[in-house]
Protein backbone atom coordinates (compact mmCIF):
# COMPACT_ATOMS: atom_id res chain seq x y z
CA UNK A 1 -12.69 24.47 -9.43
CA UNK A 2 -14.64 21.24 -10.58
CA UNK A 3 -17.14 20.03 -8.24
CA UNK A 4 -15.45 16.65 -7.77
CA UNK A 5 -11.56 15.70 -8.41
CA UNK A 6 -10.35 13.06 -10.59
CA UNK A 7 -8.11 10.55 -9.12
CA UNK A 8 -6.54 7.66 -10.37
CA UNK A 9 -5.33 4.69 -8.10
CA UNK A 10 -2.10 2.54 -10.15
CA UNK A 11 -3.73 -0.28 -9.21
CA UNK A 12 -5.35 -3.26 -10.10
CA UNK A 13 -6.06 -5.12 -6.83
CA UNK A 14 -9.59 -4.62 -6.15
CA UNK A 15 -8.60 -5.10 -2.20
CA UNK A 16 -5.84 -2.07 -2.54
CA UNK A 17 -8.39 -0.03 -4.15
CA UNK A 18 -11.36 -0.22 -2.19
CA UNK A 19 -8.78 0.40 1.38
CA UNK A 20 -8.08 3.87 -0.40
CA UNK A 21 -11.31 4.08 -1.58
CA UNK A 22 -12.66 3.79 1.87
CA UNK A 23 -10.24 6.25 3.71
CA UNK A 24 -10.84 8.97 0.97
CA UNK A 25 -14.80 8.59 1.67
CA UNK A 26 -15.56 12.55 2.35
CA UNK A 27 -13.63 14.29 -0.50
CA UNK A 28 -15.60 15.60 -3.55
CA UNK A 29 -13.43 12.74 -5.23
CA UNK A 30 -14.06 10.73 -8.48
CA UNK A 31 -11.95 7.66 -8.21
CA UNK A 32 -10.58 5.67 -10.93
CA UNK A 33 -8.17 2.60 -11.34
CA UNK A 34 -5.55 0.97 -13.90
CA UNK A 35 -9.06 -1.69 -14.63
CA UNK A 36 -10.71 1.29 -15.84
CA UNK A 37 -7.88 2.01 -18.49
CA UNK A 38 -7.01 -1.71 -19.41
CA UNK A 39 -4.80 -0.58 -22.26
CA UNK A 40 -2.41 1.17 -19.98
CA UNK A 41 1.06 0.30 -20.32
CA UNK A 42 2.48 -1.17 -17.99
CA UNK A 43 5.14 -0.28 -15.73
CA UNK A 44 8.71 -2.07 -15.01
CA UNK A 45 8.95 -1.63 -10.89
CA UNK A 46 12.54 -1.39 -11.22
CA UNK A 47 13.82 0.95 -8.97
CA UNK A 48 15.71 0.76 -5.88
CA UNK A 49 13.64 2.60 -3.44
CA UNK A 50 9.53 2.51 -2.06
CA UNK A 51 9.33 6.17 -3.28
CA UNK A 52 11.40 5.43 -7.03
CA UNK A 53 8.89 2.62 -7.85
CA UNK A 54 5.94 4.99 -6.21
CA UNK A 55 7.06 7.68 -8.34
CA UNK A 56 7.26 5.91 -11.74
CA UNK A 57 4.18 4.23 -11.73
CA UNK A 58 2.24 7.44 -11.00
CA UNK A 59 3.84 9.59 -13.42
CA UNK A 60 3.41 6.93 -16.09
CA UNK A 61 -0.04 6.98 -14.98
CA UNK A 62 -0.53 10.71 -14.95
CA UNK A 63 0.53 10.86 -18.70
CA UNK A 64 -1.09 8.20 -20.15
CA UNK A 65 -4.29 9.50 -18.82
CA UNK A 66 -4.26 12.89 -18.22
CA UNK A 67 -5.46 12.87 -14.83
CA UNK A 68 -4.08 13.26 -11.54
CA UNK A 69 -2.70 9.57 -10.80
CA UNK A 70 -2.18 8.23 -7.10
CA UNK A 71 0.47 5.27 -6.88
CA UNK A 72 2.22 3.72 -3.59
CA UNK A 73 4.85 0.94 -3.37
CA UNK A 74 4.66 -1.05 -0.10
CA UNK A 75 5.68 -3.81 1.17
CA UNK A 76 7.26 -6.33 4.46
CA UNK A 77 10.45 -5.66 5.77
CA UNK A 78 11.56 -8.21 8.45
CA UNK A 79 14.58 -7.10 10.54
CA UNK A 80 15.88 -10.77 10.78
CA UNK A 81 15.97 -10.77 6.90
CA UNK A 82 18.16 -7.48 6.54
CA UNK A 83 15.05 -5.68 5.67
CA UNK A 84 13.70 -8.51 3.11
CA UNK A 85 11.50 -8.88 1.08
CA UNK A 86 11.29 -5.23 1.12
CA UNK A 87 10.63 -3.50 -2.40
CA UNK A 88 10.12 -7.31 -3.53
CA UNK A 89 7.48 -8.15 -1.67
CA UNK A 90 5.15 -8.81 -4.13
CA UNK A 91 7.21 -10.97 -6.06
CA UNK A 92 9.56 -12.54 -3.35
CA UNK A 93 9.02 -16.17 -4.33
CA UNK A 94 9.03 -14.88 -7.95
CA UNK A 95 7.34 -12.82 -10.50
CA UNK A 96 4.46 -14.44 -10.66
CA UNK A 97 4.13 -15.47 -7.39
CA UNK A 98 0.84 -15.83 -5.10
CA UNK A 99 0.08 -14.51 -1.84
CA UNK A 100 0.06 -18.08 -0.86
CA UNK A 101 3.35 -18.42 -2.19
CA UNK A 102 4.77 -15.78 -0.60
CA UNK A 103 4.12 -16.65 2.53
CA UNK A 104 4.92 -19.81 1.88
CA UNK A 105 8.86 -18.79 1.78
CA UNK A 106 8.83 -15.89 4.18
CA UNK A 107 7.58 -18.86 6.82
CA UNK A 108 10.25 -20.90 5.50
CA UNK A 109 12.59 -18.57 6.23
CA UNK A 110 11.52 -17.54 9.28
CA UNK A 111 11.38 -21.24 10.98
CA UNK A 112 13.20 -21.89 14.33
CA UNK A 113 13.75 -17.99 14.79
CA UNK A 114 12.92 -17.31 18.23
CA UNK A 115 9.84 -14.95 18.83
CA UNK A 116 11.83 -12.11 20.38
CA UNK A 117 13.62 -11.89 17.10
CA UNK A 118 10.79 -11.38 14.73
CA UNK A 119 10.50 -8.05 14.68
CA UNK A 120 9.34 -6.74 11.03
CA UNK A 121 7.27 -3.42 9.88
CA UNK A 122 4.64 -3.05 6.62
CA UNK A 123 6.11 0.42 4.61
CA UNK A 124 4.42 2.38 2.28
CA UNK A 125 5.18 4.96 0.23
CA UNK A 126 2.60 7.43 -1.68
CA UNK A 127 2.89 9.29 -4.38
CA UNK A 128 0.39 11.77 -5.52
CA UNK A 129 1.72 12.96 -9.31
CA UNK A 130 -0.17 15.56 -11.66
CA UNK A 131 0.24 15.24 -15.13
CA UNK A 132 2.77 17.26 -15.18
CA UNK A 133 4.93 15.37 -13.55
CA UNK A 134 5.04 17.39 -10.17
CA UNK A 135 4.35 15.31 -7.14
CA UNK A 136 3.75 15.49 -3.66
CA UNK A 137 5.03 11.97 -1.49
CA UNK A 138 3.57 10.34 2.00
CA UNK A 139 4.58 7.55 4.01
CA UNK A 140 3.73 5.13 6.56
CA UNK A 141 4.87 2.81 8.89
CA UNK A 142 2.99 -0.10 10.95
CA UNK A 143 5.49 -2.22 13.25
CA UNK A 144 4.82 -5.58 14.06
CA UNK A 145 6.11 -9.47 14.11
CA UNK A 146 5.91 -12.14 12.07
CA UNK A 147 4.16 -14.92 13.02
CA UNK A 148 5.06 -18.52 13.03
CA UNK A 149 1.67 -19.55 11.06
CA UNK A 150 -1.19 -18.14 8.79
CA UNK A 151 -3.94 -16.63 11.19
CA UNK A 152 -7.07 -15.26 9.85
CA UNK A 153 -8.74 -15.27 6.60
CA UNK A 154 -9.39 -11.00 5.89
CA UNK A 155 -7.03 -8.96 3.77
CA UNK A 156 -4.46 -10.23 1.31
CA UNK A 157 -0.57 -10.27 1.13
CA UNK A 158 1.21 -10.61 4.25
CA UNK A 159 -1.82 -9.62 6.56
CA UNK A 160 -2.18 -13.66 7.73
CA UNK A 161 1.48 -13.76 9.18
CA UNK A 162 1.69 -9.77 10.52
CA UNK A 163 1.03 -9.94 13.76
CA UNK A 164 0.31 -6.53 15.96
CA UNK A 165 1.23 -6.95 19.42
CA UNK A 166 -0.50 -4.01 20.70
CA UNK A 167 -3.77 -5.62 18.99
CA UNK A 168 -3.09 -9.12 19.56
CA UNK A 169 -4.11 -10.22 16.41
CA UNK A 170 -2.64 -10.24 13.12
CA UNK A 171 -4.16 -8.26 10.14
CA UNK A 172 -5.72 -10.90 8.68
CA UNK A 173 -8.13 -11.18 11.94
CA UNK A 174 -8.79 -7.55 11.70
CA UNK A 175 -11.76 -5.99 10.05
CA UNK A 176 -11.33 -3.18 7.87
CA UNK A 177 -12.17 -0.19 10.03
CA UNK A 178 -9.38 -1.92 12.46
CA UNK A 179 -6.95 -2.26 9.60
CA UNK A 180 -7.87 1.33 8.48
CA UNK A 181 -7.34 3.01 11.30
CA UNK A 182 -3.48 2.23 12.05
CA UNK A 183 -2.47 0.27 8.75
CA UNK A 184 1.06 1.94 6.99
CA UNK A 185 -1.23 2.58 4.21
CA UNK A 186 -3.94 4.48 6.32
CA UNK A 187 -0.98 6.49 7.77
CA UNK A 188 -0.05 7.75 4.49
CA UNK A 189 -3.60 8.18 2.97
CA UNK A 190 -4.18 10.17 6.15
CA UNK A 191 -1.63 12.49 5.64
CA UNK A 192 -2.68 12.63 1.89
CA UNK A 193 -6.48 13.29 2.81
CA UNK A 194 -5.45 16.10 5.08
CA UNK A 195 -2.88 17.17 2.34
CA UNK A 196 -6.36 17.00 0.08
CA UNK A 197 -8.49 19.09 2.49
CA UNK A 198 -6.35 21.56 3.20
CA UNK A 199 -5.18 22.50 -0.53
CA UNK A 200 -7.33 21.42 -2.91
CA UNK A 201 -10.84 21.29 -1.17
CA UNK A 202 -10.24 23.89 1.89
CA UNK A 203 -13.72 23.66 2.50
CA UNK A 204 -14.54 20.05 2.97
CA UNK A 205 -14.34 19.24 7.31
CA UNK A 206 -15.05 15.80 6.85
């Protein structure tokens, strides 16, 4: 077996990268993303599901470079909303839409709900895909509320108007190693770091 592993992250947000980067820290890994291989193609997110849109990005990934390729799909899902933004949470003011924006209509839509009725939960989905097109899938879940304004000024997405009771804060007032250590996306890189460990470096205790 190589000495180090070859990973790629479907990503190009910096901020997405470096959270995986950072809960990965231990493994023999060599960790790439889609701005290393700007002539990628890129990849329609149209399926109905976390895992579908998961899936296809890291399998287009996988081919096109020939390397083990790490995608997730995540995203908000507000109970009040039917389970909105959901899969569109990236784009849920449109397809170019900002963070700012974003927020902008999830507050919008949230105004005058009462606080006992704000009950929403961050998903992700992770898909781990060899190049030939065999996978292995993790997930996550972090429950929460949404809160009735933009509160801190760390993370990006949703993390200003998530708000963790059990914390009392919302993500955006976290710092990293808080946001790392019970995040939806920590919860499934977990399970994919001990996945890691136990199968591919069986050696490795950190």
């Amino acid at each position: 077996m190589a000495d180090t592993y070859q990973l790629v992250i479907a990503s190009r947000n910096q901020g997405k990268v470096e959270e995986i980067r950072a809960m990965l820290a231990g493994l023999p890994l060599e960790i790439f993303s889609l701005s290393d291989y700007p002539e990628a193609p890129a990849i329609v997110e149209d399926g109905d599901s976390f895992l579908a849109n998961a899936l296809k990005k890291a399998r287009g990934l996988a081919a096109y470079t020939g390397k083990t390729a790490l995608a997730d799909d995540s995203g908000l899902e507000v109970d009040r909303l039917n389970g909105a933004p959901g899969i569109y949470s990236s784009r849920y003011a449109g397809e170019e839409a900002t963070d700012e924006e974003n927020n902008r209509k999830l507050l919008a839509e949230m105004r005058g709900v009462p606080a006992d009725e704000r009950s929403a939960a961050f998903r992700c989905v992770l898909v781990l895909c060899r190049p030939d097109g065999t996978y292995e899938e993790f997930a996550g879940r972090w429950p929460g509320q949404i809160w009735d304004g933009l509160r801190g000024g760390n993370g990006f997405g949703y993390d200003p108007l998530f708000y963790v009771p059990a914390l009392g804060k919302t993500v955006a007032e976290m710092t990293p190693e808080e946001k790392n250590l019970a995040s939806h996306r920590s919860q499934a890189v977990r399970a994919l770091k001990e996945y890691l460990r136990g199968l591919v470096f069986p050696g490795c205790s950190r």
